[in-house]
C-alpha atoms as a PDB file:
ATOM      1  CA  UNK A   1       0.000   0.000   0.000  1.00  0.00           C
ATOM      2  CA  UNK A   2       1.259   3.383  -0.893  1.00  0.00           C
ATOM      3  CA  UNK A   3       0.247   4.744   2.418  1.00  0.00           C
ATOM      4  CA  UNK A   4       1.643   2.311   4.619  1.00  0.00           C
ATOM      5  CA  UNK A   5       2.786   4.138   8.323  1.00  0.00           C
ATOM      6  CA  UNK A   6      -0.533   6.172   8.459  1.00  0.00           C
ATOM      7  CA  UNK A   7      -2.056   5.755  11.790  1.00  0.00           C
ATOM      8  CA  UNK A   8      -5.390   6.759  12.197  1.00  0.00           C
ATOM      9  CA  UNK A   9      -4.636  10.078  13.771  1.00  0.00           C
ATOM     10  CA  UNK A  10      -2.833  11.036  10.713  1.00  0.00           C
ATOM     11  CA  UNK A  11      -5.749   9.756   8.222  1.00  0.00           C
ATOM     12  CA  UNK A  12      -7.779  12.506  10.267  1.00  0.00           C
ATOM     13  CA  UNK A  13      -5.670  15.266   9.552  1.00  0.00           C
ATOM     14  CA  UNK A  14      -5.501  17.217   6.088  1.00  0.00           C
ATOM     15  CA  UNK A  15      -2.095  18.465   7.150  1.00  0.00           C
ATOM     16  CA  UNK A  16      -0.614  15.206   6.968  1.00  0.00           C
ATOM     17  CA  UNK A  17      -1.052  14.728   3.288  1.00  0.00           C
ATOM     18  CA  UNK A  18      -0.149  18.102   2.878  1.00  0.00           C
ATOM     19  CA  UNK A  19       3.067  17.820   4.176  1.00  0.00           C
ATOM     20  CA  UNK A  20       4.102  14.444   3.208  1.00  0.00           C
ATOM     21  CA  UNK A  21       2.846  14.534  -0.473  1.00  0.00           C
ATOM     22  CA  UNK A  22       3.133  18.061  -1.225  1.00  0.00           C
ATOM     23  CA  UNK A  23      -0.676  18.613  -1.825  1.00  0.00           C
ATOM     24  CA  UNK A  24      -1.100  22.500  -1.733  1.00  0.00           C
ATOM     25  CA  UNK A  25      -3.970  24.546  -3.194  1.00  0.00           C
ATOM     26  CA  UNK A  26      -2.911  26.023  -6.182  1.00  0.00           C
ATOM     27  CA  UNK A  27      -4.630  28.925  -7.709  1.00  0.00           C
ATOM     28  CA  UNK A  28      -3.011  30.616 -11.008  1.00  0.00           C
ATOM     29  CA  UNK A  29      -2.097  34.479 -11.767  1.00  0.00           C
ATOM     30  CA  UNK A  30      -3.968  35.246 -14.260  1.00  0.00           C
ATOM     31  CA  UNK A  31      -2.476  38.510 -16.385  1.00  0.00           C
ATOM     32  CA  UNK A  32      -2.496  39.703 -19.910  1.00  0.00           C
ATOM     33  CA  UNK A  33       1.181  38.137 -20.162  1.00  0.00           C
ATOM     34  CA  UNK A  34      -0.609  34.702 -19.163  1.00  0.00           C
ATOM     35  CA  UNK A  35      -3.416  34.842 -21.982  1.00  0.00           C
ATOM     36  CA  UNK A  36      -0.297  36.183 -24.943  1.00  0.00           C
ATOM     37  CA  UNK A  37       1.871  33.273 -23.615  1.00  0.00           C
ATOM     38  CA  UNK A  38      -1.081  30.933 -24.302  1.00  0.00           C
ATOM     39  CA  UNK A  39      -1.360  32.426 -27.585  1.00  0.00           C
ATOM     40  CA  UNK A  40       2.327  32.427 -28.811  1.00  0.00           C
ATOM     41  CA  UNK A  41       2.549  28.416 -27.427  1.00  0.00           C
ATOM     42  CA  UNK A  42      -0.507  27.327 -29.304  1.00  0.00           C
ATOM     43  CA  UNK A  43       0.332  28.836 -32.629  1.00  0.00           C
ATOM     44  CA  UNK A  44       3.803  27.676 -31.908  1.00  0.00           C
ATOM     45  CA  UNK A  45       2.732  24.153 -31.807  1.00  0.00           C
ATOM     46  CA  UNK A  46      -0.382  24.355 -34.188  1.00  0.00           C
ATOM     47  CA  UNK A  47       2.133  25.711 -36.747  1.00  0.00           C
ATOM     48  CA  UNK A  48       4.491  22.613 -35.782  1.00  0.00           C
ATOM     49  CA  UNK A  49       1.988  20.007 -36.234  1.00  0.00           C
ATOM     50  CA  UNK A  50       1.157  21.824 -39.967  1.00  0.00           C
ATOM     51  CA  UNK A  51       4.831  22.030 -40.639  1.00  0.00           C
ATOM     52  CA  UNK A  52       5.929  18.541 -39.833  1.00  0.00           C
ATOM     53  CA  UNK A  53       3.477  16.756 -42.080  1.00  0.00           C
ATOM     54  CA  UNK A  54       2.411  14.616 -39.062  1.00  0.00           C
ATOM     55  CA  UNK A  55       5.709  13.478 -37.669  1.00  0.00           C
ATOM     56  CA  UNK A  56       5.276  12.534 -34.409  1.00  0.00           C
ATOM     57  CA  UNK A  57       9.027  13.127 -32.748  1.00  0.00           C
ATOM     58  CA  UNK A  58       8.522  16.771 -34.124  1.00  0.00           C
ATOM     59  CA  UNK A  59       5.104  16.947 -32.249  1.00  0.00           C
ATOM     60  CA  UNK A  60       5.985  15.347 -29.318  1.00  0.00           C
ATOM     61  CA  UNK A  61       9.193  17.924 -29.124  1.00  0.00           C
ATOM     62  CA  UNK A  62       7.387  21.003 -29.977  1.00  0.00           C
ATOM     63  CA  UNK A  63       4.611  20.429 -27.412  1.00  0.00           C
ATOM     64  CA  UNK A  64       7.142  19.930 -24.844  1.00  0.00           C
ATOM     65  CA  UNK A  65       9.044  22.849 -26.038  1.00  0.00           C
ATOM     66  CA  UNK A  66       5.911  24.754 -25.969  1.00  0.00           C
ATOM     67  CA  UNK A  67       5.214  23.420 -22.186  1.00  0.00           C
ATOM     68  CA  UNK A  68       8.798  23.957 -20.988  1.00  0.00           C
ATOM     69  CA  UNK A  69       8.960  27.986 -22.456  1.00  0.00           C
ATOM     70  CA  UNK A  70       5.313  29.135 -21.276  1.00  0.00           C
ATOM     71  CA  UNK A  71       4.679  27.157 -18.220  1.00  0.00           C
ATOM     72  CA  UNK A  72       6.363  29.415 -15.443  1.00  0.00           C
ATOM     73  CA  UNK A  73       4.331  32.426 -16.888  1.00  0.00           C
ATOM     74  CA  UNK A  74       0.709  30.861 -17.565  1.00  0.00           C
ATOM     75  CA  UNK A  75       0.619  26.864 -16.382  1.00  0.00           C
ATOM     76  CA  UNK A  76       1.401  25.889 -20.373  1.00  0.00           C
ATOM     77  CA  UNK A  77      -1.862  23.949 -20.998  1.00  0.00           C
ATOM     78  CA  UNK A  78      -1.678  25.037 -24.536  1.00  0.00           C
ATOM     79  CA  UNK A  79      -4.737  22.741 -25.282  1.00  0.00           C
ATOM     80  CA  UNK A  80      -8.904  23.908 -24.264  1.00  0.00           C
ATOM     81  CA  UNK A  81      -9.459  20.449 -22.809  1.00  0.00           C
ATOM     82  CA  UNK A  82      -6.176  20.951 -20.548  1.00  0.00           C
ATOM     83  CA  UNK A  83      -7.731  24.606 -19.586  1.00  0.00           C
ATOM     84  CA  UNK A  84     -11.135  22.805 -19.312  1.00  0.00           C
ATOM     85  CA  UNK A  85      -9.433  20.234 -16.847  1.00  0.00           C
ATOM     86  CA  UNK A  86      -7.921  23.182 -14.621  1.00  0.00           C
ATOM     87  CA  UNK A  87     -11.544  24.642 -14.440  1.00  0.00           C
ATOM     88  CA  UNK A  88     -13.206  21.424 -13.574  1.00  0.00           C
ATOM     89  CA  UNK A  89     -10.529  21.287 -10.845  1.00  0.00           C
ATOM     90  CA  UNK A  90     -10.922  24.166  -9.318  1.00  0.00           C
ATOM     91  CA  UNK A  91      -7.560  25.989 -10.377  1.00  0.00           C
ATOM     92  CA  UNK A  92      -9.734  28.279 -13.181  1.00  0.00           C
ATOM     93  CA  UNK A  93     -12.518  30.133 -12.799  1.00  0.00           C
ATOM     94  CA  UNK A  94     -15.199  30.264 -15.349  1.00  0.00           C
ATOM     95  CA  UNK A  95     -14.365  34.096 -16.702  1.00  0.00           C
ATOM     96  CA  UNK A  96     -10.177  32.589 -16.660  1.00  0.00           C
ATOM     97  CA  UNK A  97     -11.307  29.194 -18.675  1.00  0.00           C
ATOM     98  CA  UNK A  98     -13.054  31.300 -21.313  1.00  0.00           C
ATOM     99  CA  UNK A  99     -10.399  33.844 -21.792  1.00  0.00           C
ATOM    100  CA  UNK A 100      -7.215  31.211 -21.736  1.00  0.00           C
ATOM    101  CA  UNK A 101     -10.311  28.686 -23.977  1.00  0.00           C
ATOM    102  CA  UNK A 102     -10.397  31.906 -26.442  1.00  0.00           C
ATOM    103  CA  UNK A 103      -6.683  32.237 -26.717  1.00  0.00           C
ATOM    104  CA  UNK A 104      -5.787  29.158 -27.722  1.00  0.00           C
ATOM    105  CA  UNK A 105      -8.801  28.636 -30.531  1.00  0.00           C
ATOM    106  CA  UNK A 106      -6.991  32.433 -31.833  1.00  0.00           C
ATOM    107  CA  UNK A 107      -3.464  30.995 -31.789  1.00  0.00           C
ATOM    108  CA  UNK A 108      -4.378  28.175 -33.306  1.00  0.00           C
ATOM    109  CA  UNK A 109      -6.642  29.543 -36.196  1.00  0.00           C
ATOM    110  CA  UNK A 110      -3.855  32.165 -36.597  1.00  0.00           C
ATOM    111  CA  UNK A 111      -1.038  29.031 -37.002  1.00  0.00           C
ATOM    112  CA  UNK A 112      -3.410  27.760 -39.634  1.00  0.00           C
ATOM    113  CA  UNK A 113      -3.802  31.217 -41.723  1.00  0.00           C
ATOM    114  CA  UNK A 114       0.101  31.693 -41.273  1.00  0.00           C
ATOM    115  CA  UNK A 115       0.575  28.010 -42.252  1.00  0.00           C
ATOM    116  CA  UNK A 116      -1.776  28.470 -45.569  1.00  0.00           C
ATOM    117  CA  UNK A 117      -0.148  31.862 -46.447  1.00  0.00           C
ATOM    118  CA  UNK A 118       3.462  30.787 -46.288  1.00  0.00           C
ATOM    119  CA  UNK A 119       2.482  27.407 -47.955  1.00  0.00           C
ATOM    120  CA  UNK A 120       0.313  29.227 -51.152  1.00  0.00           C
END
């Protein structure tokens, strides 16, 4: 068992977890540099997916590039569902999930334009 050592006094308090699994609340900044970081790492790795014909060692690469570069400044869910997941959780609020939601549909639609134009 994973928790193996918990007596019951310590499966009564919250603390316990808290300090022994690192279980904090987390609750996100949200600033204008947040929602253009969202932008810039979806078209960023809509605009890799479009580039690399489908290869998957590109994708995998530029999502994690994408994740590494934007992550400190807005959480780097780069993906609606992700930002849907953070809402569900409690970590978004509803106004947050539909601006970061809104963001990422422009960066990607914009990756798409920019991938058309520079392909025509």
């Amino acid at each position: 068992m994973i928790l193996k050592g918990i007596t019951e006094q310590n499966k009564q308090d919250t603390s316990f977890l808290h300090k022994y699994f690192l279980i904090t609340e987390y609750k996100m900044r949200v600033t204008t540099a947040s929602y253009l970081a969202e932008f810039v790492g979806t078209f960023f790795f809509i605009l890799s997916i479009f580039a690399s014909g489908g290869n998957a060692l590109v994708i995998g690469a530029a999502l994690a590039l994408a994740i590494f570069l934007i992550a400190s400044v807005s959480g780097g869910m780069v993906n609606p569902a992700v930002s849907f997941a953070m809402f569900l959780n409690g970590t978004l609020s509803i106004a947050e999930f539909v601006g970061y939601a809104v963001v990422q549909l422009l960066g990607g639609a914009s990756a798409y334009y920019a991938y058309k134009m520079v392909k025509a």
